[in-house]
C-alpha atoms as a PDB file:
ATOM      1  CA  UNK A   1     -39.617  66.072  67.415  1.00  0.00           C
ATOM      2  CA  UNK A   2     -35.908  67.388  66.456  1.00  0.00           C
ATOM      3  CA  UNK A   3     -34.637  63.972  68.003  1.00  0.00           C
ATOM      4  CA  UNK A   4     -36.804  61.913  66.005  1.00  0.00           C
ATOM      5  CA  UNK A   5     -35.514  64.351  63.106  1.00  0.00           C
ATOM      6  CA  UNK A   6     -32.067  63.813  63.963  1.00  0.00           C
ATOM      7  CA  UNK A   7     -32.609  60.226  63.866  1.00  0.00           C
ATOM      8  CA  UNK A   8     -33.416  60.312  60.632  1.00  0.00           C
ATOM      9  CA  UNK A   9     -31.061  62.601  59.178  1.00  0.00           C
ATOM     10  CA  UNK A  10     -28.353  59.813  60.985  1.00  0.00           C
ATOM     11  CA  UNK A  11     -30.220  57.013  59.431  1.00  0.00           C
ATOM     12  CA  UNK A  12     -29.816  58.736  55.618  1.00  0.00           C
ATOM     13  CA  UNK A  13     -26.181  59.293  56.310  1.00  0.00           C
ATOM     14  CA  UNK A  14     -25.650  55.550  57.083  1.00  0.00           C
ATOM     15  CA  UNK A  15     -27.054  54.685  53.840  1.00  0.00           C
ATOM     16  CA  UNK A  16     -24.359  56.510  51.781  1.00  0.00           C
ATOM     17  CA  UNK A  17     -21.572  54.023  50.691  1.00  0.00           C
ATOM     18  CA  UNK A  18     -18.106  55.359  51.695  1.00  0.00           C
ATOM     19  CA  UNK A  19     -16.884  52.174  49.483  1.00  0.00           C
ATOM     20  CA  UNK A  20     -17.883  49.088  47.106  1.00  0.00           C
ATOM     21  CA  UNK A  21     -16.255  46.103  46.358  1.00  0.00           C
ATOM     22  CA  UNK A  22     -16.483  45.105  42.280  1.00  0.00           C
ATOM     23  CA  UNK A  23     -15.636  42.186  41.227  1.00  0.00           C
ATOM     24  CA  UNK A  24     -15.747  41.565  37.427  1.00  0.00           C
ATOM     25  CA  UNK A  25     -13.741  39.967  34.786  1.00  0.00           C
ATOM     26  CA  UNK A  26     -10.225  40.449  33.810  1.00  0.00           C
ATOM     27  CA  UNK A  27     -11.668  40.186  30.297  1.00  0.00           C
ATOM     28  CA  UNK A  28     -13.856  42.069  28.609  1.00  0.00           C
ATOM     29  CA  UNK A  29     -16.558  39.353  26.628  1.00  0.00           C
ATOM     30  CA  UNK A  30     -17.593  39.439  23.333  1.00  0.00           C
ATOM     31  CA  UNK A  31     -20.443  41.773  23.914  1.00  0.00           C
ATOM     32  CA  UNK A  32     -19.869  45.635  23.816  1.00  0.00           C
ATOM     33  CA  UNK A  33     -22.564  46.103  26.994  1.00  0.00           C
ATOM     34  CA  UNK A  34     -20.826  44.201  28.719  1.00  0.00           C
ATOM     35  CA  UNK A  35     -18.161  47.387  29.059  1.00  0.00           C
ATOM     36  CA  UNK A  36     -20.529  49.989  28.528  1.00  0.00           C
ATOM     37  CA  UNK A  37     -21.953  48.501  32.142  1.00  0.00           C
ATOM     38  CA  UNK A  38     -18.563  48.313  33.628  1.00  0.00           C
ATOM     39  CA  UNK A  39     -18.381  51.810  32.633  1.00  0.00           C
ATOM     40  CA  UNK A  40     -21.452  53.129  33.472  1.00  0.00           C
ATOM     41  CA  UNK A  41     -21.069  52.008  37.105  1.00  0.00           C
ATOM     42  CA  UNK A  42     -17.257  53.498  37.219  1.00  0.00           C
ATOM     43  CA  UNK A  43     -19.130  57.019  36.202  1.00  0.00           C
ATOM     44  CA  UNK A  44     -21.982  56.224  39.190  1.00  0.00           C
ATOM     45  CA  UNK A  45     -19.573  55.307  41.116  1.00  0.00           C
ATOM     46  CA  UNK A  46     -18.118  58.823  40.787  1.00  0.00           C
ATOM     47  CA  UNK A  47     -20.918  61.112  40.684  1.00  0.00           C
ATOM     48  CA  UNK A  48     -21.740  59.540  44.001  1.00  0.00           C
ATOM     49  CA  UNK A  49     -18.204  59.413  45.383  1.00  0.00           C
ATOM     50  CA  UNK A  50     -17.951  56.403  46.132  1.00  0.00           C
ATOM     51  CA  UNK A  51     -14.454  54.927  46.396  1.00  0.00           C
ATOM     52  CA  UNK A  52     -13.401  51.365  44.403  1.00  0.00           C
ATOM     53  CA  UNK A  53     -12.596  48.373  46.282  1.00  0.00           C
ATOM     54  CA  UNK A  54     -11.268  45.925  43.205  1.00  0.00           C
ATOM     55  CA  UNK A  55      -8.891  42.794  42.006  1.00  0.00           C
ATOM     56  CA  UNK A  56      -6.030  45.013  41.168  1.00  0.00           C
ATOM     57  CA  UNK A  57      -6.237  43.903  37.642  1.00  0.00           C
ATOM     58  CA  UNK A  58      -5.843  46.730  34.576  1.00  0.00           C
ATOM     59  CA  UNK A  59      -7.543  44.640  32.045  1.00  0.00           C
ATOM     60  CA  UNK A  60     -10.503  43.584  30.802  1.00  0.00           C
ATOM     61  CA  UNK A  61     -13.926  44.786  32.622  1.00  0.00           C
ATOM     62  CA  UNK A  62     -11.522  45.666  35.754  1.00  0.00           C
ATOM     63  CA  UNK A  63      -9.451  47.553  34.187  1.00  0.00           C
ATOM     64  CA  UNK A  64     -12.278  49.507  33.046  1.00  0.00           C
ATOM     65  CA  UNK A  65     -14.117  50.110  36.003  1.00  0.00           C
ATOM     66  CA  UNK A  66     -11.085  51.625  37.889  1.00  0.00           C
ATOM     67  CA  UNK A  67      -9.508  53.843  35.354  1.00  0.00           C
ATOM     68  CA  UNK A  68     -13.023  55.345  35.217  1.00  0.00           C
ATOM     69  CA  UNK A  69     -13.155  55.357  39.480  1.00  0.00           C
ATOM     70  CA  UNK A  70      -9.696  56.651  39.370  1.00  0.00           C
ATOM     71  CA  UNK A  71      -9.536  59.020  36.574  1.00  0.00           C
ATOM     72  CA  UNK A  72     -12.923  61.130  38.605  1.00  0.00           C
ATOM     73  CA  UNK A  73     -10.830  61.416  41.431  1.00  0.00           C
ATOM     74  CA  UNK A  74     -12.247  58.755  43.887  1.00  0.00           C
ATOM     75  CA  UNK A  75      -9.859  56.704  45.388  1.00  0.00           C
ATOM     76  CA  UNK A  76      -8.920  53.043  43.937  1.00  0.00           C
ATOM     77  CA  UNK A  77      -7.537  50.288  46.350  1.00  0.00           C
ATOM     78  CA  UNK A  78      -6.587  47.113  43.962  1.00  0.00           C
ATOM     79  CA  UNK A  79      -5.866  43.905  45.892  1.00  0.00           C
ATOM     80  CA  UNK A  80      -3.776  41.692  43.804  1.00  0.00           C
ATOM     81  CA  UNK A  81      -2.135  38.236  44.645  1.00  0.00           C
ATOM     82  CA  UNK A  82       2.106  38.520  43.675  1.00  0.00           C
ATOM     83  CA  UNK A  83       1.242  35.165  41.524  1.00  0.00           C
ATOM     84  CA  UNK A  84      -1.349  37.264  39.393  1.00  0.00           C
ATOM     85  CA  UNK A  85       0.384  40.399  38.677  1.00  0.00           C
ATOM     86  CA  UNK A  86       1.416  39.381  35.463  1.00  0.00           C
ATOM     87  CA  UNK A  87      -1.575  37.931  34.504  1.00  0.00           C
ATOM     88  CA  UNK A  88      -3.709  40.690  35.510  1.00  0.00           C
ATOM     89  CA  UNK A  89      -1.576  43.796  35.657  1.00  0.00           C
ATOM     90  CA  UNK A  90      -0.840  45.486  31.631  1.00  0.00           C
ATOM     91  CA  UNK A  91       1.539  48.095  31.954  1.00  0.00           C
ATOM     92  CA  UNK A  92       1.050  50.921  35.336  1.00  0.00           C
ATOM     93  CA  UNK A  93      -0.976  50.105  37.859  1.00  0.00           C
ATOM     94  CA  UNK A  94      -4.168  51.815  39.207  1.00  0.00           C
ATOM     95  CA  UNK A  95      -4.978  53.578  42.306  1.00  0.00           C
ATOM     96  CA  UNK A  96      -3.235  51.929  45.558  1.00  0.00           C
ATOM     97  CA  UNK A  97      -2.214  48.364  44.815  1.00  0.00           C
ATOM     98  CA  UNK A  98      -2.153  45.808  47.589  1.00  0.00           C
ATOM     99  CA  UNK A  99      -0.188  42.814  46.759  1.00  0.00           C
ATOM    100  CA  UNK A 100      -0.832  39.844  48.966  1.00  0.00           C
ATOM    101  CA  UNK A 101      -0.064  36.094  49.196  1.00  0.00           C
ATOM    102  CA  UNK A 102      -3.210  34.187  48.363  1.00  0.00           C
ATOM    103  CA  UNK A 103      -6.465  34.337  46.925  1.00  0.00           C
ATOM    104  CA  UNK A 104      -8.445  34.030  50.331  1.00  0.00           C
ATOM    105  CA  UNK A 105      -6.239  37.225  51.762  1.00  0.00           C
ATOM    106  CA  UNK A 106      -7.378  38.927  48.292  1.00  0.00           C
ATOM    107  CA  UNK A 107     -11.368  38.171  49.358  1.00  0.00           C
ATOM    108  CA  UNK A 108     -10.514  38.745  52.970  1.00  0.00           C
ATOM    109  CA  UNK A 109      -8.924  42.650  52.253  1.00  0.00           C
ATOM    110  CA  UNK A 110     -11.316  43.712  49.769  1.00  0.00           C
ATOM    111  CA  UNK A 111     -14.513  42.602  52.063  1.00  0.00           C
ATOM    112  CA  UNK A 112     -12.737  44.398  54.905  1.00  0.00           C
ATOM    113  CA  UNK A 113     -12.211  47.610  52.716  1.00  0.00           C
ATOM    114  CA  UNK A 114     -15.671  47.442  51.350  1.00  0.00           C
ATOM    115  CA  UNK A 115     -19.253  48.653  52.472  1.00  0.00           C
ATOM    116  CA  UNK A 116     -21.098  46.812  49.335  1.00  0.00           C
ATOM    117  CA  UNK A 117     -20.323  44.096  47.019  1.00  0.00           C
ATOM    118  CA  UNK A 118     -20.904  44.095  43.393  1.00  0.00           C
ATOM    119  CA  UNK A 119     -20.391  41.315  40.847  1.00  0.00           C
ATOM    120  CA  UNK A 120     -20.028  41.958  36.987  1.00  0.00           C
ATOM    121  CA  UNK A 121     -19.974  39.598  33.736  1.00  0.00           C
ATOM    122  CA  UNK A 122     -17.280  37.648  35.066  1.00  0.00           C
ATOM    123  CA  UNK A 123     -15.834  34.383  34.482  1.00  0.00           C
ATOM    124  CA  UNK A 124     -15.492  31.431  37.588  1.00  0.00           C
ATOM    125  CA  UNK A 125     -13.041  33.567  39.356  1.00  0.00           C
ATOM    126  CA  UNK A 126     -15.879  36.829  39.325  1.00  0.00           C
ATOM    127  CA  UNK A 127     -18.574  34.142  40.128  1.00  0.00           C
ATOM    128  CA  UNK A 128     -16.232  32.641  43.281  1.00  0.00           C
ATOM    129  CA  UNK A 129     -15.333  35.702  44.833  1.00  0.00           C
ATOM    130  CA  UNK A 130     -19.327  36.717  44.839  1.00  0.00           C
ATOM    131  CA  UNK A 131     -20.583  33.176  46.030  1.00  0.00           C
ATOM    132  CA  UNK A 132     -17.894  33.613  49.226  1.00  0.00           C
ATOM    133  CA  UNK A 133     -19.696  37.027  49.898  1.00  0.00           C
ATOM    134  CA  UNK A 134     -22.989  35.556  50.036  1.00  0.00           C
ATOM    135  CA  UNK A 135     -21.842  32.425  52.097  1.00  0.00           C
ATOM    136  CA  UNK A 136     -20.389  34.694  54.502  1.00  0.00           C
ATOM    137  CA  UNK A 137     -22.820  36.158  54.628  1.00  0.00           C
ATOM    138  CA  UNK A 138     -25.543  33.372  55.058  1.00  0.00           C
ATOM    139  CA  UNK A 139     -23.198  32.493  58.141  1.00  0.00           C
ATOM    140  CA  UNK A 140     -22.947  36.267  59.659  1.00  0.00           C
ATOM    141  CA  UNK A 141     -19.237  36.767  59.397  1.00  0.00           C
ATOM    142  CA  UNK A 142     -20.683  39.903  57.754  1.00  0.00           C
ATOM    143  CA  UNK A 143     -23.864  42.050  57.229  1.00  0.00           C
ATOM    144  CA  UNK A 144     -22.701  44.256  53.627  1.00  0.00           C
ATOM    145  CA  UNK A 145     -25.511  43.916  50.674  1.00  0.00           C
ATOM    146  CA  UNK A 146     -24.095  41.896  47.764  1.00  0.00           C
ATOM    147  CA  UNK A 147     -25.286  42.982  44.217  1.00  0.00           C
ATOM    148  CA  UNK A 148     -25.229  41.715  40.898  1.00  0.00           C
ATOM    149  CA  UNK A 149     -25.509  43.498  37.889  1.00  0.00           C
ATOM    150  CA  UNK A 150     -27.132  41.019  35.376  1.00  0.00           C
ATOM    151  CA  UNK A 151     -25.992  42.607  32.028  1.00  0.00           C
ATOM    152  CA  UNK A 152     -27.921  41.293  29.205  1.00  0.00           C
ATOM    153  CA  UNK A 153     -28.970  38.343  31.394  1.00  0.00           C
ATOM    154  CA  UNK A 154     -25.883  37.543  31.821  1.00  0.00           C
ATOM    155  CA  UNK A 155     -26.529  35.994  35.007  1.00  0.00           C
ATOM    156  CA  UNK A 156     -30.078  34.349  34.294  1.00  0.00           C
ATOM    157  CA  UNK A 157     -28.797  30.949  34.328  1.00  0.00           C
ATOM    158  CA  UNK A 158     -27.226  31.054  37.769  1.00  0.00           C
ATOM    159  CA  UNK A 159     -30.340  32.842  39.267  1.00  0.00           C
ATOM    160  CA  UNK A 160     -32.586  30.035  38.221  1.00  0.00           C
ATOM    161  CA  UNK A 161     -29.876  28.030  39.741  1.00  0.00           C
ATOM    162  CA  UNK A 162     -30.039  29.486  43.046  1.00  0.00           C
ATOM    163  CA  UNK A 163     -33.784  29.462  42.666  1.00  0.00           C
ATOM    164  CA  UNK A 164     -33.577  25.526  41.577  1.00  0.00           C
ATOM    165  CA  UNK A 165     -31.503  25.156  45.084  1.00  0.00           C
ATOM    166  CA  UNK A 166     -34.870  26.763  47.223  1.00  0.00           C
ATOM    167  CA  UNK A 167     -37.024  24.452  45.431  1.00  0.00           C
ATOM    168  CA  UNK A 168     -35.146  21.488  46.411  1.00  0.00           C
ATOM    169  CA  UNK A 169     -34.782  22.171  49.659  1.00  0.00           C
ATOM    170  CA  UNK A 170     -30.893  23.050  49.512  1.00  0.00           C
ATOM    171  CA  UNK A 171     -30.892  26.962  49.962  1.00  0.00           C
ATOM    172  CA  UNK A 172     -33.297  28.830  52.689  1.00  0.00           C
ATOM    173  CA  UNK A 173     -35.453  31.447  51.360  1.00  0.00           C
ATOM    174  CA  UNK A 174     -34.148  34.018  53.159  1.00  0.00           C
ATOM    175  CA  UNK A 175     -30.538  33.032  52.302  1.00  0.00           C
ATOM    176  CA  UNK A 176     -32.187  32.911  48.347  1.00  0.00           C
ATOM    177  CA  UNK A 177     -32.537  37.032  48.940  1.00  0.00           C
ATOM    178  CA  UNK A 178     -28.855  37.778  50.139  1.00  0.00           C
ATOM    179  CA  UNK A 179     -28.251  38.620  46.506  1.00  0.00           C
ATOM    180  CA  UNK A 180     -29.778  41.900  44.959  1.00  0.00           C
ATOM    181  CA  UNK A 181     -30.104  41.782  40.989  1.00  0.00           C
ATOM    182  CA  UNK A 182     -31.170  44.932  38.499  1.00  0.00           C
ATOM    183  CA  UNK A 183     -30.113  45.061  34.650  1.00  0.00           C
ATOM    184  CA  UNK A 184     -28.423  48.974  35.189  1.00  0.00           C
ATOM    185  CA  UNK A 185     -25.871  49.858  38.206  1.00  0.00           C
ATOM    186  CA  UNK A 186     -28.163  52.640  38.759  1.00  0.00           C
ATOM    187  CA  UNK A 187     -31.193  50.388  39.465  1.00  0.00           C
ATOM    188  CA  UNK A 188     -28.766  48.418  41.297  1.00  0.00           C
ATOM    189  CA  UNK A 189     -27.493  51.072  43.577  1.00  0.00           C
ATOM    190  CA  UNK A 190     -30.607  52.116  44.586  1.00  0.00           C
ATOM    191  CA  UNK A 191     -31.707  48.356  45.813  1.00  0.00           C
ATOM    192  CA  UNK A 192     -28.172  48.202  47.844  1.00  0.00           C
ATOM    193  CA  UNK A 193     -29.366  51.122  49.361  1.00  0.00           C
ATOM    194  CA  UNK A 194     -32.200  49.946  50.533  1.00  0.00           C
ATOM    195  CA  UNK A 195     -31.138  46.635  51.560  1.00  0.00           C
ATOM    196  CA  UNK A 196     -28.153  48.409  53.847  1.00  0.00           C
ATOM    197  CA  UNK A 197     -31.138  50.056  55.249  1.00  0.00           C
ATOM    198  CA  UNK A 198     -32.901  47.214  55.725  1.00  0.00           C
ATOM    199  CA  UNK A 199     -30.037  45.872  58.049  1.00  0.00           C
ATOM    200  CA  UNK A 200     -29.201  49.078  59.638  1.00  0.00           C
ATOM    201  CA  UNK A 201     -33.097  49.085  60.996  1.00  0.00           C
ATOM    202  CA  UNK A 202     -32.454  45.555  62.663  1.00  0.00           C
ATOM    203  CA  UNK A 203     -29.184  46.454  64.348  1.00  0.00           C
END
């Protein structure tokens, strides 16, 4: 009995994110939920301590996501490419900034940082970065749960999509269920949790 109860209590632990990889726009939309999200899952983010894992930018919904992260005291690692910074980068920089080359290094640092992936409202660079996550995951160069927070259905259209591609033969069911959607962070946290789970139990 007390191993099958330490078992257990190891399981739980393995559950708990350490870190999560967000990747959101470097503007904010026209629509004032799409912040109050971003900032909603910067305070969960916190209350959980769970550090940030993020495109280095300090505008728009990213720059709201890690000045919440950073300003509770959980630990912020932006990954920037140099050619961005000036794009992306309004006034002093957040957290620990990595600065790299290209855009694949960018994906290739923040997966490796990261024990989750989360997408935002984003716009084709937000929808990119989460698309490589679930490919990579499709072909095992990684086992993390990818989430996406569909704010205001934001993302409706590109779930029917990806529901269009199982009909027609293009996308495998199971590949169809790499990506976890909810409507709150907290909802989606909790699914991310399970799914990690999920994968933990078939390792």
């Amino acid at each position: 009995m007390e191993e099958k109860a330490g078992t257990t209590k190891t399981n739980e632990s393995k559950v708990k994110f350490k870190s999560i990889c967000v990747f959101c726009g470097s503007k904010a939309g026209y629509k004032s939920t799409f912040s109050e999200a971003a900032l909603q899952l910067g305070k969960l983010l916190v209350e959980r301590k769970i550090d940030l894992v993020y495109g280095g930018g300090s505008v728009g919904l990213m720059g709201l996501v890690s000045k919440t992260v950073f300003n509770g005291g959980c630990h912020v690692l932006g990954v920037i490419p140099k050619a961005l910074m000036q794009r992306e980068i309004s006034g002093e920089c957040i957290g620990e900034v990595k600065i790299v080359t290209s855009m694949h290094q960018r994906k290739s640092e923040m997966a490796k940082n990261a024990d989750a992936f989360i997408a935002l409202p984003g716009g084709y660079g937000t929808m990119e970065e989460l698309l490589e996550m679930v490919t990579w995951s499709q072909l095992g160069i990684h086992e993390k749960p990818v989430g996406l927070l569909n704010v205001d259905g934001y993302y409706n259209n590109l779930l029917d999509l990806f529901d269009k591609g199982v009909e027609e033969g293009f996308i495998e069911v199971a590949a169809r269920h790499i990506i976890v959607s909810a409507d709150t962070a907290e909802e989606l946290l909790k699914r991310l949790e399970v799914c990690k789970n999920n994968i933990i139990q078939y390792q």
